[in-house]
Protein backbone atom coordinates (compact mmCIF):
# COMPACT_ATOMS: atom_id res chain seq x y z
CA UNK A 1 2.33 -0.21 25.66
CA UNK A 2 2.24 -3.56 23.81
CA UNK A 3 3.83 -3.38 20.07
CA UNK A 4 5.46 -5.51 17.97
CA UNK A 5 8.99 -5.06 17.59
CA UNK A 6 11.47 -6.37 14.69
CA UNK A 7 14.89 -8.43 15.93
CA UNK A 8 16.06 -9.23 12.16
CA UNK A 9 14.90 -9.66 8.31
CA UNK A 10 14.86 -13.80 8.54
CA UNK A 11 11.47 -14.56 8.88
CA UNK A 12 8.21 -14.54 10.84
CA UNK A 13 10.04 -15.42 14.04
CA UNK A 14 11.85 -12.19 14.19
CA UNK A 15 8.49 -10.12 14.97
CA UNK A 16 8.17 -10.10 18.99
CA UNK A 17 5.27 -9.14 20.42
CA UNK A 18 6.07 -7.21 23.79
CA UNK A 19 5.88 -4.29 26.18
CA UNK A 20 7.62 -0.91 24.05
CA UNK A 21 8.00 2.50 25.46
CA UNK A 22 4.92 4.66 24.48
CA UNK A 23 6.17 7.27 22.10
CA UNK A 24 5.45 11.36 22.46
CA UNK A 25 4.29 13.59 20.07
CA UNK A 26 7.31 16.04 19.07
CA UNK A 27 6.79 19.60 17.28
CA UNK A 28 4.32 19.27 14.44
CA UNK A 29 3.19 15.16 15.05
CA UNK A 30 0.46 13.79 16.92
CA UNK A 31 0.01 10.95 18.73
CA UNK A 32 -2.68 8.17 17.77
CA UNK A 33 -4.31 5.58 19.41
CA UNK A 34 -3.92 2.85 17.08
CA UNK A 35 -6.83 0.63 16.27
CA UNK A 36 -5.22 -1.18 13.16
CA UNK A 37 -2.18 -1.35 10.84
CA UNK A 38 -1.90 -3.47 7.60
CA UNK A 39 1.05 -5.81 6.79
CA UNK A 40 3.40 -5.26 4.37
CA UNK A 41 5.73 -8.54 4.06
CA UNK A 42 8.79 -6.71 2.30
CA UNK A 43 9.39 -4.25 5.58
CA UNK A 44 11.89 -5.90 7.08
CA UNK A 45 13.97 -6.22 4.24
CA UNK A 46 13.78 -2.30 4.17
CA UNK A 47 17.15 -0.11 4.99
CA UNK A 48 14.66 2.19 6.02
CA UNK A 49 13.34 -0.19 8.71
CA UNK A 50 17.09 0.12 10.23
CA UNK A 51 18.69 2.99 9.67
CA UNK A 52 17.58 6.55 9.54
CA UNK A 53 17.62 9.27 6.93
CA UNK A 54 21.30 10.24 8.61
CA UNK A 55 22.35 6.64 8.28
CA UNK A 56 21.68 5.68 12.43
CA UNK A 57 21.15 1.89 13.19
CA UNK A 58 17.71 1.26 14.72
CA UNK A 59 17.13 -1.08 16.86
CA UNK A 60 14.45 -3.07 17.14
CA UNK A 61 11.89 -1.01 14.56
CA UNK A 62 8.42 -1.34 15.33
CA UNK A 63 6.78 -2.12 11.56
CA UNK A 64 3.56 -1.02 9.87
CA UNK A 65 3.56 2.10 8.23
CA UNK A 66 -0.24 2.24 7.68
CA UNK A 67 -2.50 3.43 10.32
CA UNK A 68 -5.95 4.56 11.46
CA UNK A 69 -6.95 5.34 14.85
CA UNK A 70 -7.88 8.54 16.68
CA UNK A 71 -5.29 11.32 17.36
CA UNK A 72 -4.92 11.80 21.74
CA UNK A 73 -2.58 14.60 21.60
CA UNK A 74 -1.07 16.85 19.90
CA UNK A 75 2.48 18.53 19.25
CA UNK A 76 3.30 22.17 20.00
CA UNK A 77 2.89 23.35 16.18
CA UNK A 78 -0.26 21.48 15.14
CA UNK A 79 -3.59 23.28 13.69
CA UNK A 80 -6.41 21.89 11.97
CA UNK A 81 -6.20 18.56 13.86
CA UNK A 82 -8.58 17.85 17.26
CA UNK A 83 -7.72 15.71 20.15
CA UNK A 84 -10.52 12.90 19.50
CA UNK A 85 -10.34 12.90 15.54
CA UNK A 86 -10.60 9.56 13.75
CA UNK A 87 -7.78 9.52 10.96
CA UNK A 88 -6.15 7.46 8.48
CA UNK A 89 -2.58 7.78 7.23
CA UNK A 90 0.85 6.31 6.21
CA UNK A 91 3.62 7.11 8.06
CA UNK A 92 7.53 7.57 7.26
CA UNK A 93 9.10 4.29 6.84
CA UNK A 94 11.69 5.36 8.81
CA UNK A 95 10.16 6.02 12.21
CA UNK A 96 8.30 3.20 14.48
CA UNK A 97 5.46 2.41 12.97
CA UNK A 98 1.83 1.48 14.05
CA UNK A 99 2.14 -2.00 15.13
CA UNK A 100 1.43 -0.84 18.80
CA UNK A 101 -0.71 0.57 20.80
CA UNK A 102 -0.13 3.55 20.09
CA UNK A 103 2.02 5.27 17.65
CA UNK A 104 3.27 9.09 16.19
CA UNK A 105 2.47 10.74 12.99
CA UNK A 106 3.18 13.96 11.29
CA UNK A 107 0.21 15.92 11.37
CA UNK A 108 0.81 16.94 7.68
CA UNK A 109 0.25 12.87 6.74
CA UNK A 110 -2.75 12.43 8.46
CA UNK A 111 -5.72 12.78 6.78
CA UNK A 112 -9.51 11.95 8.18
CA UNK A 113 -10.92 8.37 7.63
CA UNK A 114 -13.32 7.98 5.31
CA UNK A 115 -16.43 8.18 7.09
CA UNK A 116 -17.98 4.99 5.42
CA UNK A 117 -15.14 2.61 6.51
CA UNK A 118 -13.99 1.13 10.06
CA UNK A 119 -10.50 1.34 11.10
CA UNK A 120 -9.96 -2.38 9.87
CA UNK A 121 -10.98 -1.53 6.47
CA UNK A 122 -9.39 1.60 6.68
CA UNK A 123 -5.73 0.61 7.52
CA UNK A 124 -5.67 -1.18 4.46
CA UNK A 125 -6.12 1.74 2.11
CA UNK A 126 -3.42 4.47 2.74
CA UNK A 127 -0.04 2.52 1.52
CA UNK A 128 -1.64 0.99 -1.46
CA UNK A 129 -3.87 3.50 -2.53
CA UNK A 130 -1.33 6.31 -2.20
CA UNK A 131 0.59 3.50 -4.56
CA UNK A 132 -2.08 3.04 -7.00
CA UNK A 133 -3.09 7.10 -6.96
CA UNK A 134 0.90 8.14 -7.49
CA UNK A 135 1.93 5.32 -10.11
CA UNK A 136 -0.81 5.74 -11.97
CA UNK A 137 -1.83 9.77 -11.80
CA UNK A 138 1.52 11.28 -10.50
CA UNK A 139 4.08 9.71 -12.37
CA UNK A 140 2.09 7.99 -15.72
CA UNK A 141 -0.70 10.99 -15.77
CA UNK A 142 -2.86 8.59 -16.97
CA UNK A 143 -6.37 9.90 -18.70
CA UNK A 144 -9.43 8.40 -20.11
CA UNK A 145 -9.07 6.72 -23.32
CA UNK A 146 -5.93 5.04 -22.28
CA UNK A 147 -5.12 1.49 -21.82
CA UNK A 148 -2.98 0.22 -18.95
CA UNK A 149 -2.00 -3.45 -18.02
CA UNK A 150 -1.70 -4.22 -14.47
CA UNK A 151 0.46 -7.29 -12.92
CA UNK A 152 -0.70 -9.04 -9.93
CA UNK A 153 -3.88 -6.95 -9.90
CA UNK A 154 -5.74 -8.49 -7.05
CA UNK A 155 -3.07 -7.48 -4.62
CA UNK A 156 -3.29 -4.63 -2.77
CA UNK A 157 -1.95 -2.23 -4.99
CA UNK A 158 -3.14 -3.78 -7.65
CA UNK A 159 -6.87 -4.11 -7.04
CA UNK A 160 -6.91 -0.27 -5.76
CA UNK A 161 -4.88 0.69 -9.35
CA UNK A 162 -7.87 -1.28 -11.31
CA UNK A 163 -10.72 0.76 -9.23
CA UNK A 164 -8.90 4.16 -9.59
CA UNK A 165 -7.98 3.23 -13.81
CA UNK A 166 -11.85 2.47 -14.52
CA UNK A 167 -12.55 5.62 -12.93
CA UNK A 168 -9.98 7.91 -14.61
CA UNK A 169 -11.55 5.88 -17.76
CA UNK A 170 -8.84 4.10 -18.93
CA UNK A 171 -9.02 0.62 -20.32
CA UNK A 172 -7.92 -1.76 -17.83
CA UNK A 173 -5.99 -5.56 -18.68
CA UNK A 174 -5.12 -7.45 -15.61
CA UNK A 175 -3.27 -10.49 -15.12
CA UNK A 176 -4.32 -12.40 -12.52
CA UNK A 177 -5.08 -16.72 -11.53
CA UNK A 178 -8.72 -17.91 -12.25
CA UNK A 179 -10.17 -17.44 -8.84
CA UNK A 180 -9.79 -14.19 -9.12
CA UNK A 181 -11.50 -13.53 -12.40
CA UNK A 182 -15.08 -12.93 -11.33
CA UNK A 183 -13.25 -10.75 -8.25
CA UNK A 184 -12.13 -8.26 -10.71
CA UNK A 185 -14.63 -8.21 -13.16
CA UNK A 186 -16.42 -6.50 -10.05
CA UNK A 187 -13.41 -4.08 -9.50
CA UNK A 188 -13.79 -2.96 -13.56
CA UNK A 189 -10.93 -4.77 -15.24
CA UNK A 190 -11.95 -4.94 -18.68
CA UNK A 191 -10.16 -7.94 -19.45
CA UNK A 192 -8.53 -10.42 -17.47
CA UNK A 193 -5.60 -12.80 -18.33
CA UNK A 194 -4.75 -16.19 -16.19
CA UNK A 195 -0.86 -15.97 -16.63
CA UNK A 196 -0.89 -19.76 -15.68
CA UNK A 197 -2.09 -20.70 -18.56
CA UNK A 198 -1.76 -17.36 -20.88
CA UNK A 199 1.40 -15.68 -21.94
CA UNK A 200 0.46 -12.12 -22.00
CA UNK A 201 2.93 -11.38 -24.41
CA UNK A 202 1.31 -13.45 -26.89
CA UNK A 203 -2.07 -11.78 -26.32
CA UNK A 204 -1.72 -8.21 -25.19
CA UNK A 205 -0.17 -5.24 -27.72
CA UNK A 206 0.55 -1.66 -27.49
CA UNK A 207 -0.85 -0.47 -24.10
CA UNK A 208 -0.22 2.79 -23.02
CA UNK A 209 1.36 1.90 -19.66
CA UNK A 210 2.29 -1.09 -17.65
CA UNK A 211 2.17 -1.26 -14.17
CA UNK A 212 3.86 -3.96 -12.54
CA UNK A 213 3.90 -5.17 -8.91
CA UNK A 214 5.70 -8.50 -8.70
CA UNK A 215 9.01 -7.91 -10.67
CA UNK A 216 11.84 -10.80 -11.64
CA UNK A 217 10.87 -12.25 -15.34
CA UNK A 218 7.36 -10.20 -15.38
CA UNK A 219 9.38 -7.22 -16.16
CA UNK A 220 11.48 -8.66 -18.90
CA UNK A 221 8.26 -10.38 -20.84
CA UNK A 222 6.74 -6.87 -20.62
CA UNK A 223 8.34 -4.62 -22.79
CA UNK A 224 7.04 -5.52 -25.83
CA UNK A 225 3.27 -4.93 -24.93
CA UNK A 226 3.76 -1.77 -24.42
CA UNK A 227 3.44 0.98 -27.44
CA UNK A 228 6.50 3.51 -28.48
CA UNK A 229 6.71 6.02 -26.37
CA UNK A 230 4.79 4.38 -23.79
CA UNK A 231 5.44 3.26 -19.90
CA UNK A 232 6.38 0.66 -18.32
CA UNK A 233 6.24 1.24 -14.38
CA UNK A 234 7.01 -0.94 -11.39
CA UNK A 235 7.09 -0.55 -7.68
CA UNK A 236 9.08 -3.55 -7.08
CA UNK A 237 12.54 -2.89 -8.58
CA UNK A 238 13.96 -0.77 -10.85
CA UNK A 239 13.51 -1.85 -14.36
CA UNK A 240 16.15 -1.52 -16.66
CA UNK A 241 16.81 1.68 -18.60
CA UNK A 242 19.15 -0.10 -21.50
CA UNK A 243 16.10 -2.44 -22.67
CA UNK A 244 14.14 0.37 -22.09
CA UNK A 245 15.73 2.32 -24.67
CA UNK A 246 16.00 -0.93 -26.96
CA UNK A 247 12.32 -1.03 -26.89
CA UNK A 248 11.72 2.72 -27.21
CA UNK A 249 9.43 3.41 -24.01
CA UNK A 250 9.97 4.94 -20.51
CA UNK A 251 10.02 3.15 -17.33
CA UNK A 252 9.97 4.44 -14.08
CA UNK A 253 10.68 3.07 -10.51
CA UNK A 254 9.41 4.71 -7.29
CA UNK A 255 9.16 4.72 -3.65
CA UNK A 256 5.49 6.17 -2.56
CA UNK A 257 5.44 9.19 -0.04
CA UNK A 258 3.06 9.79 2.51
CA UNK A 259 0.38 12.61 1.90
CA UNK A 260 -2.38 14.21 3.07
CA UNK A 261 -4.18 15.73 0.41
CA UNK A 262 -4.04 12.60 -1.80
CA UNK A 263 -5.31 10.53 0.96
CA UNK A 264 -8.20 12.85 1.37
CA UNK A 265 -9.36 12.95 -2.16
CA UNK A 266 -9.13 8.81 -1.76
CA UNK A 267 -11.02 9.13 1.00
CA UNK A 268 -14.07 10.65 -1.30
CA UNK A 269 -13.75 7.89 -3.79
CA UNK A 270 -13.77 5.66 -0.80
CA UNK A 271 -17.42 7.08 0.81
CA UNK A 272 -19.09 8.00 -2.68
CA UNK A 273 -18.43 4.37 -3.64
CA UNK A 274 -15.95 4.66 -6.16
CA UNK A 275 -13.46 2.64 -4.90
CA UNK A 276 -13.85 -0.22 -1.95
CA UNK A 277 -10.43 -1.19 0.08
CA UNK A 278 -10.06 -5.03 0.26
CA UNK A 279 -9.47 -7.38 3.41
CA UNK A 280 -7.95 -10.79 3.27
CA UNK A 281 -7.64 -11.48 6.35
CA UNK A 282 -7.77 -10.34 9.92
CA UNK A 283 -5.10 -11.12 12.90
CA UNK A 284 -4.61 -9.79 16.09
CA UNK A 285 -1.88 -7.34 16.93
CA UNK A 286 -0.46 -10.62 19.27
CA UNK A 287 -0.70 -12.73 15.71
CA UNK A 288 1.77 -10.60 13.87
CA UNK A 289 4.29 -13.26 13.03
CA UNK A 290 1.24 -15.48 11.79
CA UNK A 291 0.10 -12.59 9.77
CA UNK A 292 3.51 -12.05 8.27
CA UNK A 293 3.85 -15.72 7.30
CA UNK A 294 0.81 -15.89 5.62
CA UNK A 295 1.39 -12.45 3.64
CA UNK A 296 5.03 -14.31 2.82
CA UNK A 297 2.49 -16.91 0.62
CA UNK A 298 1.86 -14.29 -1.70
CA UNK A 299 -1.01 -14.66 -3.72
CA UNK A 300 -3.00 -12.52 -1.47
CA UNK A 301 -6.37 -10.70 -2.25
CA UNK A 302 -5.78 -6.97 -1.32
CA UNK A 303 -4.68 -6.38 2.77
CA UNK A 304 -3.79 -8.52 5.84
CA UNK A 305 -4.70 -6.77 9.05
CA UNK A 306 -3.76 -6.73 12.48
CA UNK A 307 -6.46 -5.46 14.77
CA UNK A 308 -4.94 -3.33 17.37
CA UNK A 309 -8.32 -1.49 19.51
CA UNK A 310 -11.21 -4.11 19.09
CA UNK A 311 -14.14 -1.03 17.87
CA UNK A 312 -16.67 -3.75 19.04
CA UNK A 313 -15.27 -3.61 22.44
CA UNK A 314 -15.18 0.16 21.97
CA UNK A 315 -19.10 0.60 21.23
């Protein structure tokens, strides 16, 4: 099968698109024809990517952890999943990922694609929306009446965590650059800040919860917008726990895991029109290191995709 397949963590030159042994489906996985995976620029910069749970070197990882496709076959083990089913899931970071042709899943991750969304727009939603559904239900509990402020909330995770706020309703401040105001005035946010002009410090106060997804200096400016008692979350780095205390709130770092059932409950959102994934951009499978480069930019608006299966060819 053609994959992509990681040589280092330097740069876009280190993804090599080339001929990979297909994989097979052990006890309790199945194995799925890929049609697309999303990219996620900090993956090769993951100890996951190279070493597994019991601390083996990997060589040569094949990356993207988010997947939708249709299942082929499956392990000795598996119920409840049919040869032929279109699904949608995100995979341990530690195996080979879905940068291929083909690729292996536990069956307990996968979950079915929403029915209103191709497999483009659906690889973009299981890492980011298991993000957004975890940060801000799992770990924050966050209910109606609350107020949250969300860094870098036209990313991925952060457009999904605006969509699934308003609906939890929650009041939702984003930070964001002026051309993507109008974008997330669509999305719900109820206010929106253009840090390149705005402190938010100087304008926000006493938000329940702050989630943050860019790190560095963000984190440090944002501890005093958020109320006593309150949260300050990131899924970039581990904020400190000293200035924490010195400001009186919680924070909170975390790693999301893959499941099923909180995919599947996106999934409804998704196809009663609750929440919409967003594409950037679109690259072939061959166009990895392009795609990787571009996602290295930053300022992105939601997912870049690489199209594995071409559904139009598939018709």
């Amino acid at each position: 099968m053609k994959a992509i397949r990681l040589y280092g963590q330097s740069g876009p030159d280190q993804f090599v698109f080339e001929d990979a042994p297909q994989p097979q489906p052990g006890v309790g996985e199945v194995l799925i024809r890929v049609h697309a995976t999303s990219v996620m620029w900090q993956e090769p910069t993951w100890s996951e990517t190279w070493k597994t749970p019991a601390g083996i070197e990997r060589q040569h990882p094949i990356p993207g952890h988010d997947v939708s496709g249709e299942v082929v076959e499956v392990g000795s083990g598996v119920t409840g999943i049919a040869v032929g089913e279109a699904i949608y899931a995100l995979t341990e970071f530690w195996l080979d990922g879905a940068a291929a042709e083909y690729t292996v899943a536990r069956a307990t991750d996968v979950a079915p694609k929403p029915r209103t969304l191709g497999h483009i727009q659906a690889a973009g939603v299981p890492l980011v929306g298991l993000t957004a559904w975890q940060a801000l239900f799992e770990h924050a509990g966050l209910t109606s009446g609350q107020s949250l402020l969300i860094h870098g909330a036209a990313g991925g995770v952060g457009s999904m965590a605006v969509q699934m706020a308003k609906w939890a309703g929650a009041t939702v401040i984003a930070t964001a650059s002026a051309r993507n105001h109008e974008f997330l005035r669509t999305l719900g946010a109820d206010e929106i800040i253009d840090y390149t002009t705005t402190r938010f410090e100087d304008v926000v106060r006493d938000v329940d919860m702050v989630l943050d997804t860019i790190g560095g200096e963000t984190v440090a400016r944002s501890w005093c917008v958020v109320k006593k008692g309150g949260l300050l979350l990131s899924v970039f780095s581990p904020p400190s726990q000293e200035q924490a205390a010195a400001f009186g709130v919680r924070a909170f770092f975390f790693v999301v895991k893959p499941n099923r059932e909180q995919l599947i409950h996106i999934g409804n959102l998704i196809d009663t029109g609750q929440l919409r994934p967003i594409t950037e951009r679109v690259f072939p499978l061959s166009e990895a290191s392009q795609a990787f480069e571009q996602a290295l930019q930053g300022h992105t608006r939601g997912k870049i995709i690489l199209r594995v299966e071409d559904e139009e060819r598939r018709r």
